[in-house]
Each structure stands twice: as structure tokens, then as C-alpha cells.
C-alpha atoms as a PDB file:
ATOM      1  CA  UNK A   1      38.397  62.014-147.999  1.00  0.00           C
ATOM      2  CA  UNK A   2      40.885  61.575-145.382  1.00  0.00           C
ATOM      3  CA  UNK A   3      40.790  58.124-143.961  1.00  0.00           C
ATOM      4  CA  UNK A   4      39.848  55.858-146.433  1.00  0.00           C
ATOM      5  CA  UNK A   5      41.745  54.623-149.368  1.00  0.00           C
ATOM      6  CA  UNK A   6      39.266  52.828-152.142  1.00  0.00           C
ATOM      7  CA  UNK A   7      40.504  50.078-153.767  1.00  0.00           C
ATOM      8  CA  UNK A   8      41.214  49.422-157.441  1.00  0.00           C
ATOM      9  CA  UNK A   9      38.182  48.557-159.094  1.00  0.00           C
ATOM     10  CA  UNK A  10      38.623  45.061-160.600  1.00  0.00           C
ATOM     11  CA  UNK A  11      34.991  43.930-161.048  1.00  0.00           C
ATOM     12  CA  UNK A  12      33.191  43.669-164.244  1.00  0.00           C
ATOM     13  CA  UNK A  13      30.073  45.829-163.215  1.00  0.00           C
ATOM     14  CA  UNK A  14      29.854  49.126-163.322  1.00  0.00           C
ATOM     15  CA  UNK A  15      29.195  49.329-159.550  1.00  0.00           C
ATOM     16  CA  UNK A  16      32.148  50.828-157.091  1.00  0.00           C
ATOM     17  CA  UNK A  17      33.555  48.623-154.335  1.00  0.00           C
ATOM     18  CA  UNK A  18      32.120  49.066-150.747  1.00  0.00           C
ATOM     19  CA  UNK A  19      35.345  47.605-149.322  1.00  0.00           C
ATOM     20  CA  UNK A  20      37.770  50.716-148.049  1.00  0.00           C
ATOM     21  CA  UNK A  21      40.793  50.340-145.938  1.00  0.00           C
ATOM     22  CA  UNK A  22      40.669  52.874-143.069  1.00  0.00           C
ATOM     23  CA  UNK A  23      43.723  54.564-142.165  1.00  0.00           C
ATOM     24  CA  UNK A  24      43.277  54.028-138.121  1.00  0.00           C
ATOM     25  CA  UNK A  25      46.587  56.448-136.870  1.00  0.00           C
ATOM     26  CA  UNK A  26      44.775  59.525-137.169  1.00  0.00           C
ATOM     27  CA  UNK A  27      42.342  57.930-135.168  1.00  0.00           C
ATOM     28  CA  UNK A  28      44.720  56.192-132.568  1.00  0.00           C
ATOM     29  CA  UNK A  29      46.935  59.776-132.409  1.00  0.00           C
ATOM     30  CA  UNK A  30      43.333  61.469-131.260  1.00  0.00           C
ATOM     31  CA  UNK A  31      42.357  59.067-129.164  1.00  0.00           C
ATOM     32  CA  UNK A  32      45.680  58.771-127.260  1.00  0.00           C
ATOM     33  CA  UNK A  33      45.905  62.975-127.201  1.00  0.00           C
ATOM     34  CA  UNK A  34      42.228  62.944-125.497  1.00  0.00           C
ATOM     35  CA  UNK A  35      43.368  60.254-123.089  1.00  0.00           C
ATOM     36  CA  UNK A  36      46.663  62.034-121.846  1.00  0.00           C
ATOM     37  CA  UNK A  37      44.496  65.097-121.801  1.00  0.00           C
ATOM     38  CA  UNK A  38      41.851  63.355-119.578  1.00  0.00           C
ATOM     39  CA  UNK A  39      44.417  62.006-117.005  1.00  0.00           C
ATOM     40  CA  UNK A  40      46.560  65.368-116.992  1.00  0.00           C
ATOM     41  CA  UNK A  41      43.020  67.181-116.140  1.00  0.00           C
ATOM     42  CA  UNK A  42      42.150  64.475-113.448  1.00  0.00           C
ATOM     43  CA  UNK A  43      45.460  64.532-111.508  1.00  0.00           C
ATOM     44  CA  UNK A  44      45.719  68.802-111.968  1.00  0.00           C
ATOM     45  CA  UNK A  45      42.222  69.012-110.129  1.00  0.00           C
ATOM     46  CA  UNK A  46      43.222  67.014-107.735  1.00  0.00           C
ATOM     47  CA  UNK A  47      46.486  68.653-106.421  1.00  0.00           C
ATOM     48  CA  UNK A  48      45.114  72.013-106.893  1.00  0.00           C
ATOM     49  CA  UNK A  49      42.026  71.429-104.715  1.00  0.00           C
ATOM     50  CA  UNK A  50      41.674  73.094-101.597  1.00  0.00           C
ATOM     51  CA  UNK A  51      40.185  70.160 -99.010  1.00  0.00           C
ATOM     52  CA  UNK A  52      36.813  72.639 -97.573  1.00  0.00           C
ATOM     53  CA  UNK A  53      34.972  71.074 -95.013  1.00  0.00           C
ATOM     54  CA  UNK A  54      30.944  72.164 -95.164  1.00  0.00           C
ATOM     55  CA  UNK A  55      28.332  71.831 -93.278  1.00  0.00           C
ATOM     56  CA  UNK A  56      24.595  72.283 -94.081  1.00  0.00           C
ATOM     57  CA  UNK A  57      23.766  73.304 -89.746  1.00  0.00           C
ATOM     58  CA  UNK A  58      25.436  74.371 -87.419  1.00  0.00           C
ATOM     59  CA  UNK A  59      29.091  73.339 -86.942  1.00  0.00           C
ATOM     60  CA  UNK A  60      29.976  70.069 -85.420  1.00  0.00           C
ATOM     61  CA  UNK A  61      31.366  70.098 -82.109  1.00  0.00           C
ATOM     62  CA  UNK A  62      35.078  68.728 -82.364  1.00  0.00           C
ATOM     63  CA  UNK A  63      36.697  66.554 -79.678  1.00  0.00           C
ATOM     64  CA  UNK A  64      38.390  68.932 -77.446  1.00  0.00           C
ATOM     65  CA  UNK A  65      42.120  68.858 -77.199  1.00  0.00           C
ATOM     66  CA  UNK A  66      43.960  70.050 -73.974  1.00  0.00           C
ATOM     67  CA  UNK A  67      45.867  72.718 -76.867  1.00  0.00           C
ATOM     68  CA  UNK A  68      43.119  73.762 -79.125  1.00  0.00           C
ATOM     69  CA  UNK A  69      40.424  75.709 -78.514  1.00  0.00           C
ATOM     70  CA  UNK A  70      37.133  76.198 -81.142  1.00  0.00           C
ATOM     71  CA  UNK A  71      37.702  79.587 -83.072  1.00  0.00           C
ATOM     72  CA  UNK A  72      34.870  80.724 -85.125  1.00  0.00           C
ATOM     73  CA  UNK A  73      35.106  83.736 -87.455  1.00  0.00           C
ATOM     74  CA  UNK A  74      32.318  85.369 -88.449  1.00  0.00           C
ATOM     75  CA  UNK A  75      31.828  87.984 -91.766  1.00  0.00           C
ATOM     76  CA  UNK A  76      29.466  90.285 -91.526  1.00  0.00           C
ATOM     77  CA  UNK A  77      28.331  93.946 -92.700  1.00  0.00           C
ATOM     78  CA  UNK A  78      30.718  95.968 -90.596  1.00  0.00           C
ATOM     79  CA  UNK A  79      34.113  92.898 -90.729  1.00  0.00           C
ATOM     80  CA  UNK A  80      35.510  90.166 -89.006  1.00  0.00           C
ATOM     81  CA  UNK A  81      34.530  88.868 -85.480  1.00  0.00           C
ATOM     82  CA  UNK A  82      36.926  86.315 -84.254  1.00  0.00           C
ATOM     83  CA  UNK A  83      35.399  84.040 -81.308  1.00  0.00           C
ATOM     84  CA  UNK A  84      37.008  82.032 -79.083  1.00  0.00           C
ATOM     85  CA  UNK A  85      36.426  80.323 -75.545  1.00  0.00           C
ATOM     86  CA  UNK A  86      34.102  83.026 -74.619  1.00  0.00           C
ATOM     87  CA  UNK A  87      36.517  85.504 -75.549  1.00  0.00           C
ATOM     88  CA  UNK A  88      35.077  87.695 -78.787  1.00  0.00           C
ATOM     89  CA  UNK A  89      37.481  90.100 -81.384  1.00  0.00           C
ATOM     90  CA  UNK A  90      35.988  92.472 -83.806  1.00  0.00           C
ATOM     91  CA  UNK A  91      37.629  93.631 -86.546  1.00  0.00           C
ATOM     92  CA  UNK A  92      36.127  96.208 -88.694  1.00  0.00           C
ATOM     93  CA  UNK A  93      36.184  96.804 -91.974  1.00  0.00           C
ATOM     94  CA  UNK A  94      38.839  99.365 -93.625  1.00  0.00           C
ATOM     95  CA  UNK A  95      38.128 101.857 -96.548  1.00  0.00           C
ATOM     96  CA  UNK A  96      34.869  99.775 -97.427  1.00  0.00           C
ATOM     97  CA  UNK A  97      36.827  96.010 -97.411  1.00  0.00           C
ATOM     98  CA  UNK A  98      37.374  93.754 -95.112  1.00  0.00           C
ATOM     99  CA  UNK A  99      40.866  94.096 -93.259  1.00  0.00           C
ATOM    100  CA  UNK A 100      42.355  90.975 -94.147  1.00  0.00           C
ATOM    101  CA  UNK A 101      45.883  92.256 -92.961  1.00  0.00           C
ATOM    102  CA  UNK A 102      44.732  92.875 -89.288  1.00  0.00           C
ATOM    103  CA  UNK A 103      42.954  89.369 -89.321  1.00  0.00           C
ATOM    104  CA  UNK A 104      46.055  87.886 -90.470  1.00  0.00           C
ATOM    105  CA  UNK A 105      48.218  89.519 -87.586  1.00  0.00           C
ATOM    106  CA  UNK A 106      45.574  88.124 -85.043  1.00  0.00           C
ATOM    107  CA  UNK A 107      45.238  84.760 -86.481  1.00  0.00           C
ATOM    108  CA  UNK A 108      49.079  84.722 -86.702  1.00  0.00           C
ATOM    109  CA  UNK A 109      49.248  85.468 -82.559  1.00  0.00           C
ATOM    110  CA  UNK A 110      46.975  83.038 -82.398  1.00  0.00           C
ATOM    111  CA  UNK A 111      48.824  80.260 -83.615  1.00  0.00           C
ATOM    112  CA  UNK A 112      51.845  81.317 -81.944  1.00  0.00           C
ATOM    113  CA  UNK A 113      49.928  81.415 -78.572  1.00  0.00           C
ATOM    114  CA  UNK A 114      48.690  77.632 -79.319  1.00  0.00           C
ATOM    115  CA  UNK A 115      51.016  76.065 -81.419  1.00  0.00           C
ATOM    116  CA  UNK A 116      48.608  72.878 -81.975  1.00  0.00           C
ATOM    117  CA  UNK A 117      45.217  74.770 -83.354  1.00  0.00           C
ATOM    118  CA  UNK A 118      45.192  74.031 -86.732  1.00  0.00           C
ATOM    119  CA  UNK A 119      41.067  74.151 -86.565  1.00  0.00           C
ATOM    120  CA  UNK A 120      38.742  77.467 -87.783  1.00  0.00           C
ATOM    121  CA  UNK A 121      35.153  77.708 -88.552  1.00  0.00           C
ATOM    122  CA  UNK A 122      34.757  80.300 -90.921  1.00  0.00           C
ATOM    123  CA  UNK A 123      30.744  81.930 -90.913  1.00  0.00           C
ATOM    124  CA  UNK A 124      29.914  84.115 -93.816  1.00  0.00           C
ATOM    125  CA  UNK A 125      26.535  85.942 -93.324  1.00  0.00           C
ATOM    126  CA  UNK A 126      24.203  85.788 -96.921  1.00  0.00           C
ATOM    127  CA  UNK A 127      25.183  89.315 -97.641  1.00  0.00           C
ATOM    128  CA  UNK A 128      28.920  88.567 -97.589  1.00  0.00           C
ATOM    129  CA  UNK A 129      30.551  88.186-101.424  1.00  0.00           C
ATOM    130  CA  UNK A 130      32.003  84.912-102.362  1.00  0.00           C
ATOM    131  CA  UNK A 131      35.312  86.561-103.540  1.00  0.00           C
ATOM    132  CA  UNK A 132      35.923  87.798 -99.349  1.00  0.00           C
ATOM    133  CA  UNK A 133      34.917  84.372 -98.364  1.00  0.00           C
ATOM    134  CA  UNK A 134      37.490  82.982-100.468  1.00  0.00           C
ATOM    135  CA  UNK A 135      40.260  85.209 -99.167  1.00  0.00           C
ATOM    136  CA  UNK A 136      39.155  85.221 -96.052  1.00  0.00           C
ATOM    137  CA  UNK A 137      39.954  81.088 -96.421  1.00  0.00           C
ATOM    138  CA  UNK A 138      42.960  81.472 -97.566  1.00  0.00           C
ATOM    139  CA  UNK A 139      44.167  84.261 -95.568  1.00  0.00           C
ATOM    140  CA  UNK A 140      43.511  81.362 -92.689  1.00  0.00           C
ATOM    141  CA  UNK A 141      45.509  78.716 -94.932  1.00  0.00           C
ATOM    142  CA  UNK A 142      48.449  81.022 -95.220  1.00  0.00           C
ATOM    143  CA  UNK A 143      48.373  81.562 -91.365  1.00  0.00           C
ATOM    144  CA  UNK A 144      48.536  77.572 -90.791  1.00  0.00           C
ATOM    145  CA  UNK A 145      45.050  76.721 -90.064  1.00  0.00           C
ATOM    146  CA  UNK A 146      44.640  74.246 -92.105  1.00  0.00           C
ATOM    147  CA  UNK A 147      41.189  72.694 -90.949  1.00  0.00           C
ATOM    148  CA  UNK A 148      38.723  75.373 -92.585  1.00  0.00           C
ATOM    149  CA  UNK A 149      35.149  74.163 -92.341  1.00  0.00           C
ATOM    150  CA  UNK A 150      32.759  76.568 -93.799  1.00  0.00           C
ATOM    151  CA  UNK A 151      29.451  76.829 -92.043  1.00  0.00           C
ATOM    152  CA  UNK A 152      26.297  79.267 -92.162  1.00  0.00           C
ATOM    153  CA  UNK A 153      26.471  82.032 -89.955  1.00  0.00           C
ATOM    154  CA  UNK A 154      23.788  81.487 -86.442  1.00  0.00           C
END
């Protein structure tokens, strides 16, 4: 058995000792592997995490800057419509998938156009898959807009 060395037996009965002396570094070498490996894991899911706002209703209302305007971009069926300030883009969808290129150009313009807006609402209908939501997210990340809040679509 690994672990526990028996003692000599130096009683007169035939009966063995129930005294062992455990060998505790195999124990202690486990132990400390699982706790690094704990920490490691801790720490790595928290740098890698994306920050996601989400929101059960409707999107809250932010306080409105003089520089930043409230850009919602919906998926749908037929691709992207980017809304702003009354103001309403569509981009459709190219050879079946969304056109993630095209959203990037106009999300790119916008952030030149208003250097501050670091804010998007991103509104995936039900029907939308969870992979084009999540590259639809970080195509916004990689353009700067760094506020993503997820909501329902209306």
C-alpha cells in the first residue's frame, strides 16, 4: 500500500498493530498541485472574460453626453440594422451570413465621426444563432466600442 508503513511487530499476541505512520508528501504534493491549479483557473477566467452588460427589458436609457449618441444594432432574418438618433442603416446579409465586414466599416466611420461613443446596444432577434451574436460582439469590441450591452430585440 502506498502511504503507510506498518511497524515492526513487537507484541506477544498474535494480533497486528493498528498503529501506521502515514507518509503525508504525497498528500501535501496533491494538495498543493490542486491549489495552484485552483488559483491559475480563477485568475485565467478572470482576464479572459469579456465584461457583457444584459438586460432582461428593454435597454436602459443612458445619461446623454453632448458626444455620444445611443446606437442600437439589431440582427435579424435578412442582417444588420444599425440605429441611431432617428437615423436607421440596413445592412443585409451576404451569401447567406451576416456581413460582418460592411458592419465593421460603418461602425469604424462611426467612431471616427464621434470620437467619444464607446456605447452599443446589440439586439439579437430569437431566430438569430449564438455563434453571429458572438461575432457580431466582438466585431464591435475590435471597432472600440467597448460598452456592449446585450438586450432582447423590441
Amino acid at each position: 500500500m502506498a502511504g503507510a508503513a506498518p511497524q515492526e511487530h513487537t507484541g506477544r499476541s498474535g494480533k497486528k498493530p493498528l498503529d501506521a505512520e502515514l507518509n503525508l508528501v504525497p498528500f501535501i504534493d496533491l494538495l498543493s498541485c490542486c491549489i495552484s491549479f485552483l488559483l491559475i483557473t480563477a485568475v485565467w477566467t478572470q482576464i479572459a472574460g469579456l465584461q457583457v452588460a444584459s438586460s432582461g427589458g428593454p435597454p436602459e436609457p443612458q445619461p446623454k453626453q453632448e458626444s455620444t449618441i445611443e446606437v442600437r444594432l439589431l440582427l435579424n432574418d435578412e442582417g444588420y440594422q444599425l440605429m441611431m438618433a432617428g437615423a436607421s442603416l440596413d445592412i443585409p446579409k451576404l451569401n447567406g451570413g451576416f456581413d460582418r465586414r460592411t458592419l465593421a466599416e460603418k461602425l469604424k466611420t462611426l467612431k471616427t465621426s464621434l470620437l467619444d461613443q464607446s456605447a452599443i446596444t446589440v439586439q439579437p432577434e430569437d431566430t438569430v444563432a449564438y455563434a453571429d451574436l458572438v461575432e457580431t460582439v466582438d466585431t464591435a469590441m475590435g471597432e472600440q466600442l467597448r460598452n456592449v450591452t446585450v438586450a432582447p430585440a423590441n
